[in-house]
N, C-alpha and C. Protein backbone atom coordinates (compact mmCIF):
# COMPACT_ATOMS: atom_id res chain seq x y z
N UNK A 1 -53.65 -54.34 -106.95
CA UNK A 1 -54.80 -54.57 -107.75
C UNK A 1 -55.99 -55.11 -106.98
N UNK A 2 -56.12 -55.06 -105.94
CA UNK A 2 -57.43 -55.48 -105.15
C UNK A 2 -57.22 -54.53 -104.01
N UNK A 3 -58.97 -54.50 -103.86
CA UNK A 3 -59.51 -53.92 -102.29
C UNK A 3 -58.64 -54.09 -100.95
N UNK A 4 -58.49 -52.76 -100.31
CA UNK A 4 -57.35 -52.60 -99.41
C UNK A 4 -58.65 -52.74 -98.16
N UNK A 5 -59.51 -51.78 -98.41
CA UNK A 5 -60.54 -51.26 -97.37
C UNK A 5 -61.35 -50.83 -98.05
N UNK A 6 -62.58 -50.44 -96.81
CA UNK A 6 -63.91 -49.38 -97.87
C UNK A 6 -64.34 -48.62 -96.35
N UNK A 7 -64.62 -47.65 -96.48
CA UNK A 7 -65.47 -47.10 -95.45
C UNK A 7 -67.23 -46.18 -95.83
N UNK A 8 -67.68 -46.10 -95.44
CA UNK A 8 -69.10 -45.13 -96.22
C UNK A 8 -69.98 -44.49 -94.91
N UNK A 9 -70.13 -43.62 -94.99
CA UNK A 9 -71.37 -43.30 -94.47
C UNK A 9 -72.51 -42.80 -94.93
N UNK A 10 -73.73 -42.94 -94.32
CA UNK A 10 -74.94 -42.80 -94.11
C UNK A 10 -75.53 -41.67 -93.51
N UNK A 11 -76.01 -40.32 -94.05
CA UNK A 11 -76.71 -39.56 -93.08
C UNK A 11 -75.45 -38.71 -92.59
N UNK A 12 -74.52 -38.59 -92.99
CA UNK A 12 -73.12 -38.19 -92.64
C UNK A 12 -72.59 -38.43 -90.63
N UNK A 13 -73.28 -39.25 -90.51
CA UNK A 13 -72.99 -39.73 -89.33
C UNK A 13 -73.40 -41.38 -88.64
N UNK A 14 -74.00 -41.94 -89.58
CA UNK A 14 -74.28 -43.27 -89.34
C UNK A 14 -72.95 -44.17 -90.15
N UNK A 15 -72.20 -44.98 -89.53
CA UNK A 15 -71.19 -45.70 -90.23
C UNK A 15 -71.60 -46.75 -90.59
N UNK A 16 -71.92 -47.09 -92.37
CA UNK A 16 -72.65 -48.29 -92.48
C UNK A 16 -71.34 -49.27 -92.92
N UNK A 17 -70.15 -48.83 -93.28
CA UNK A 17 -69.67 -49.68 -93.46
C UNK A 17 -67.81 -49.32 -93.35
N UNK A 18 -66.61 -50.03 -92.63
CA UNK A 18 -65.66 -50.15 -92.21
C UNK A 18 -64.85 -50.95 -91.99
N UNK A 19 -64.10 -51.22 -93.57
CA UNK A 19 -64.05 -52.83 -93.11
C UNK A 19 -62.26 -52.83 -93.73
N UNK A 20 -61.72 -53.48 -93.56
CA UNK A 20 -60.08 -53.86 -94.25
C UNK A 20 -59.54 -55.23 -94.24
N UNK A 21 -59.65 -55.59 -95.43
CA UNK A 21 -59.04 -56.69 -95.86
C UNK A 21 -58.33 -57.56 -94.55
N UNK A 22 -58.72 -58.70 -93.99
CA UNK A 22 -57.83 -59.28 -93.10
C UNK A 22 -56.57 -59.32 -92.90
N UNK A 23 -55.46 -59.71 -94.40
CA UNK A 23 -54.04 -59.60 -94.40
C UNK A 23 -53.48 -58.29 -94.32
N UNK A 24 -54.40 -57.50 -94.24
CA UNK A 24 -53.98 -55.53 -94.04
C UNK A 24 -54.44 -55.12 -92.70
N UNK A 25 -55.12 -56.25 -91.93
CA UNK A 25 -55.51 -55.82 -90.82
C UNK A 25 -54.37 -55.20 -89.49
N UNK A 26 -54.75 -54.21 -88.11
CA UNK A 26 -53.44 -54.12 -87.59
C UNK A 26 -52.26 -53.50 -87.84
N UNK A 27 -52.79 -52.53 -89.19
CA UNK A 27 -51.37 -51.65 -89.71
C UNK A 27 -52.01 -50.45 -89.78
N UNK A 28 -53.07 -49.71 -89.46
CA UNK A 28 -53.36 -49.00 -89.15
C UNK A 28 -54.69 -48.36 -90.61
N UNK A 29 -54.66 -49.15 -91.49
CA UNK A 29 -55.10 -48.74 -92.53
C UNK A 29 -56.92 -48.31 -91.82
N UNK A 30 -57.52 -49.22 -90.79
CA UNK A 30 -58.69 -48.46 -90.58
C UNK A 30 -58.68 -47.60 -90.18
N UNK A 31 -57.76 -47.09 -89.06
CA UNK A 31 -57.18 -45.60 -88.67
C UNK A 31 -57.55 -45.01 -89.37
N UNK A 32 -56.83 -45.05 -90.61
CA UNK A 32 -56.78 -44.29 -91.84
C UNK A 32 -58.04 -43.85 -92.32
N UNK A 33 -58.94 -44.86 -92.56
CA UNK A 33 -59.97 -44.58 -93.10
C UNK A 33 -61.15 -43.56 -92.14
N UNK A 34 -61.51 -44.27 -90.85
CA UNK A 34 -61.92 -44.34 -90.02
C UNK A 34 -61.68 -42.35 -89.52
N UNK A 35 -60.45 -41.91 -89.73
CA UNK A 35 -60.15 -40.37 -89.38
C UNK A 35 -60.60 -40.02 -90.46
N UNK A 36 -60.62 -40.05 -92.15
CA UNK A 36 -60.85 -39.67 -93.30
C UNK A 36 -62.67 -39.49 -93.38
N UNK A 37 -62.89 -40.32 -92.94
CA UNK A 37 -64.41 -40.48 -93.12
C UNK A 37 -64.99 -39.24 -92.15
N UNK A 38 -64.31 -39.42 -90.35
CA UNK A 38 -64.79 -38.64 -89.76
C UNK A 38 -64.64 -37.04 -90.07
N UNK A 39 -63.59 -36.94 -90.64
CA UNK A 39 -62.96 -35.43 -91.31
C UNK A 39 -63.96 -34.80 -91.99
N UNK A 40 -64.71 -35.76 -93.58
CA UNK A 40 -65.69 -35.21 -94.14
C UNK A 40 -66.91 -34.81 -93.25
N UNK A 41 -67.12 -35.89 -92.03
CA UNK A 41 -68.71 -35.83 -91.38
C UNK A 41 -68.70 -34.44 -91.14
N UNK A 42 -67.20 -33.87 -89.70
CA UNK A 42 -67.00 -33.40 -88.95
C UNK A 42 -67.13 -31.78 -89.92
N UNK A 43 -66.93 -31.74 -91.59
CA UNK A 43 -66.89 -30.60 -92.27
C UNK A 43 -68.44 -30.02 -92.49
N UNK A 44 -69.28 -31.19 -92.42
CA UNK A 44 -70.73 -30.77 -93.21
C UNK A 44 -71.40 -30.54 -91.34
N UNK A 45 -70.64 -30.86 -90.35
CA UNK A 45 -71.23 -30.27 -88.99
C UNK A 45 -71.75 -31.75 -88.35
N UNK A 46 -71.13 -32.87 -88.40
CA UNK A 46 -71.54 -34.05 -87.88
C UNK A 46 -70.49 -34.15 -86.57
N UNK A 47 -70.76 -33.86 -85.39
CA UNK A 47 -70.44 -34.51 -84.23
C UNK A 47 -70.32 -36.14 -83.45
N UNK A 48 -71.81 -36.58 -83.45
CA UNK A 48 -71.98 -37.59 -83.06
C UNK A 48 -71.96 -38.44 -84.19
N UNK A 49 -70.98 -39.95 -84.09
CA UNK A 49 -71.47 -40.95 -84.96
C UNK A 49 -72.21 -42.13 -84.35
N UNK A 50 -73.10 -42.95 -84.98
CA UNK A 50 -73.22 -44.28 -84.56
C UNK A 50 -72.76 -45.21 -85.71
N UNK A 51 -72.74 -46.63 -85.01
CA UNK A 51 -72.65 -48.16 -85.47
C UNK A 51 -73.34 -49.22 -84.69
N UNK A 52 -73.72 -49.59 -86.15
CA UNK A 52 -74.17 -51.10 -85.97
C UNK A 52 -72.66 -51.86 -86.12
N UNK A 53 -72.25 -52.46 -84.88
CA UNK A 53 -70.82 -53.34 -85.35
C UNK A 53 -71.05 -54.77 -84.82
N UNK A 54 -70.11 -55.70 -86.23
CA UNK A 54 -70.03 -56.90 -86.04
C UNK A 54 -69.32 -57.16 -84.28
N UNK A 55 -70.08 -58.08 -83.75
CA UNK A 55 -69.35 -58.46 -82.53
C UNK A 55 -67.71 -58.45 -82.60
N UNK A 56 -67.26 -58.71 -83.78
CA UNK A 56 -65.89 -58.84 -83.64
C UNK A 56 -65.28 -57.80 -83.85
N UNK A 57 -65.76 -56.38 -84.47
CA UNK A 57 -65.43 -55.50 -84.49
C UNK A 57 -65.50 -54.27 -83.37
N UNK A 58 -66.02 -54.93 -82.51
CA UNK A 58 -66.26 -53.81 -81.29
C UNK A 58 -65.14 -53.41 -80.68
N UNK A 59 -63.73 -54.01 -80.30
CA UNK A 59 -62.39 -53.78 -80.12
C UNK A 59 -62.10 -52.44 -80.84
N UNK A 60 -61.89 -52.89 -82.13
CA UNK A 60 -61.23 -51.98 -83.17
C UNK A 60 -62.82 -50.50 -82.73
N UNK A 61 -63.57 -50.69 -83.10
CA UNK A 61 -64.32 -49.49 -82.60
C UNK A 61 -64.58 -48.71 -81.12
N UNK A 62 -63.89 -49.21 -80.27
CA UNK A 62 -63.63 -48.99 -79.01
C UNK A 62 -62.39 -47.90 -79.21
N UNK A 63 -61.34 -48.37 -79.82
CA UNK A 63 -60.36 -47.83 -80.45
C UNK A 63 -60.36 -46.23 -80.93
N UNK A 64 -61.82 -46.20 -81.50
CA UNK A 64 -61.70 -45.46 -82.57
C UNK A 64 -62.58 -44.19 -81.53
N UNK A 65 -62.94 -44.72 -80.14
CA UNK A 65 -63.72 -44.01 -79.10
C UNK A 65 -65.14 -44.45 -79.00
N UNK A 66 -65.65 -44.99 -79.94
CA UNK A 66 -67.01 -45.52 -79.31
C UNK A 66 -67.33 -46.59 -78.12
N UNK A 67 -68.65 -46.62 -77.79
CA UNK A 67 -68.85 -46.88 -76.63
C UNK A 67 -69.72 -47.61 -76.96
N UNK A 68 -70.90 -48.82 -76.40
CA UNK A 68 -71.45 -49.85 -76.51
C UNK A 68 -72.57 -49.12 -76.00
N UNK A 69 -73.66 -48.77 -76.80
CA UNK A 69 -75.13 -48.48 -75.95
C UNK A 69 -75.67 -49.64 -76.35
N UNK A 70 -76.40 -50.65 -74.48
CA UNK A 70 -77.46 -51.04 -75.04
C UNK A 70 -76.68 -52.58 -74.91
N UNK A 71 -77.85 -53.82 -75.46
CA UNK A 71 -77.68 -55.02 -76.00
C UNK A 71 -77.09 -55.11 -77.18
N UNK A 72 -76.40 -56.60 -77.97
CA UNK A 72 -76.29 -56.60 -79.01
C UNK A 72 -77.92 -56.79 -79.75
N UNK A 73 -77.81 -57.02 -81.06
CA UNK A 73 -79.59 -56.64 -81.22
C UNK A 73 -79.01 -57.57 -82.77
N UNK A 74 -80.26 -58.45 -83.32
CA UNK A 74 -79.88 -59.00 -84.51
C UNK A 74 -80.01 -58.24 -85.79
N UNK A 75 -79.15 -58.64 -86.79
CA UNK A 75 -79.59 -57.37 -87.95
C UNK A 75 -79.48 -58.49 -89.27
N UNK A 76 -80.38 -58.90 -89.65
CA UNK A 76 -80.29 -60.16 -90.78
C UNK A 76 -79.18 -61.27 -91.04
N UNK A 77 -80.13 -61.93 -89.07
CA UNK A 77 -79.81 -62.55 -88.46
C UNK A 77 -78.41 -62.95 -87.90
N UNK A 78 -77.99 -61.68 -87.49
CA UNK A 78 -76.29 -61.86 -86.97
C UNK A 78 -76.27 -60.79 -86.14
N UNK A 79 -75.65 -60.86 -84.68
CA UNK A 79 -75.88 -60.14 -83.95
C UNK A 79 -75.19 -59.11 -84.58
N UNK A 80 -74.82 -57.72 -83.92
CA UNK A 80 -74.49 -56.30 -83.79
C UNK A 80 -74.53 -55.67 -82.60
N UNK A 81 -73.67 -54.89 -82.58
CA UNK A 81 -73.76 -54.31 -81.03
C UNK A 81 -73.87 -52.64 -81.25
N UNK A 82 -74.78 -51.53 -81.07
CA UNK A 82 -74.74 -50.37 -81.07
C UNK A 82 -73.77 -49.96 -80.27
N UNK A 83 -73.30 -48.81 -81.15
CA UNK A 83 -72.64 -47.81 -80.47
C UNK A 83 -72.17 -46.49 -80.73
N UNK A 84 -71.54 -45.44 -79.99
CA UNK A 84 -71.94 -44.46 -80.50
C UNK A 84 -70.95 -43.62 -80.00
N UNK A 85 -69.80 -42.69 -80.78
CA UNK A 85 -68.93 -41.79 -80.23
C UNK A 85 -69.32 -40.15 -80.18
């Protein structure tokens, strides 16, 4: 009965949002999402994605093949780090 995860995109290639519940974290559920999301991009002809990611999420998006362009940069007032697979 509650939120597992959410994923969304933007522009069918901007990832605005990727996130999974902490106690679900590590079991692969962003995998999950994270291939699902790219599946739709990859149907309407989306190759390249970017992210704005929380500093703490740059691991798990490393993961997923992205790469760090650039400084982190603030985004209402909390850093982010671009990046882009």
């Amino acid at each position: 009965g509650r939120v597992a995860g959410i994923a969304a995109l933007r522009d069918v290639h901007h990832v605005v949002h990727l996130y999974v519940a902490p106690p679900l974290q590590r079991r692969g559920l962003g995998r999950a999402l994270w291939d699902h999301l790219r599946g739709l991009a990859e149907a309407e002809g989306a190759r390249d994605f970017y992210v704005n990611a929380w500093l703490d999420a740059v691991a798990a998006y490393r993961r997923f093949g992205f790469e760090p362009v650039g400084t982190p940069a603030r985004h209402l007032g909390m850093p982010r780090q671009p990046m882009i697979r």
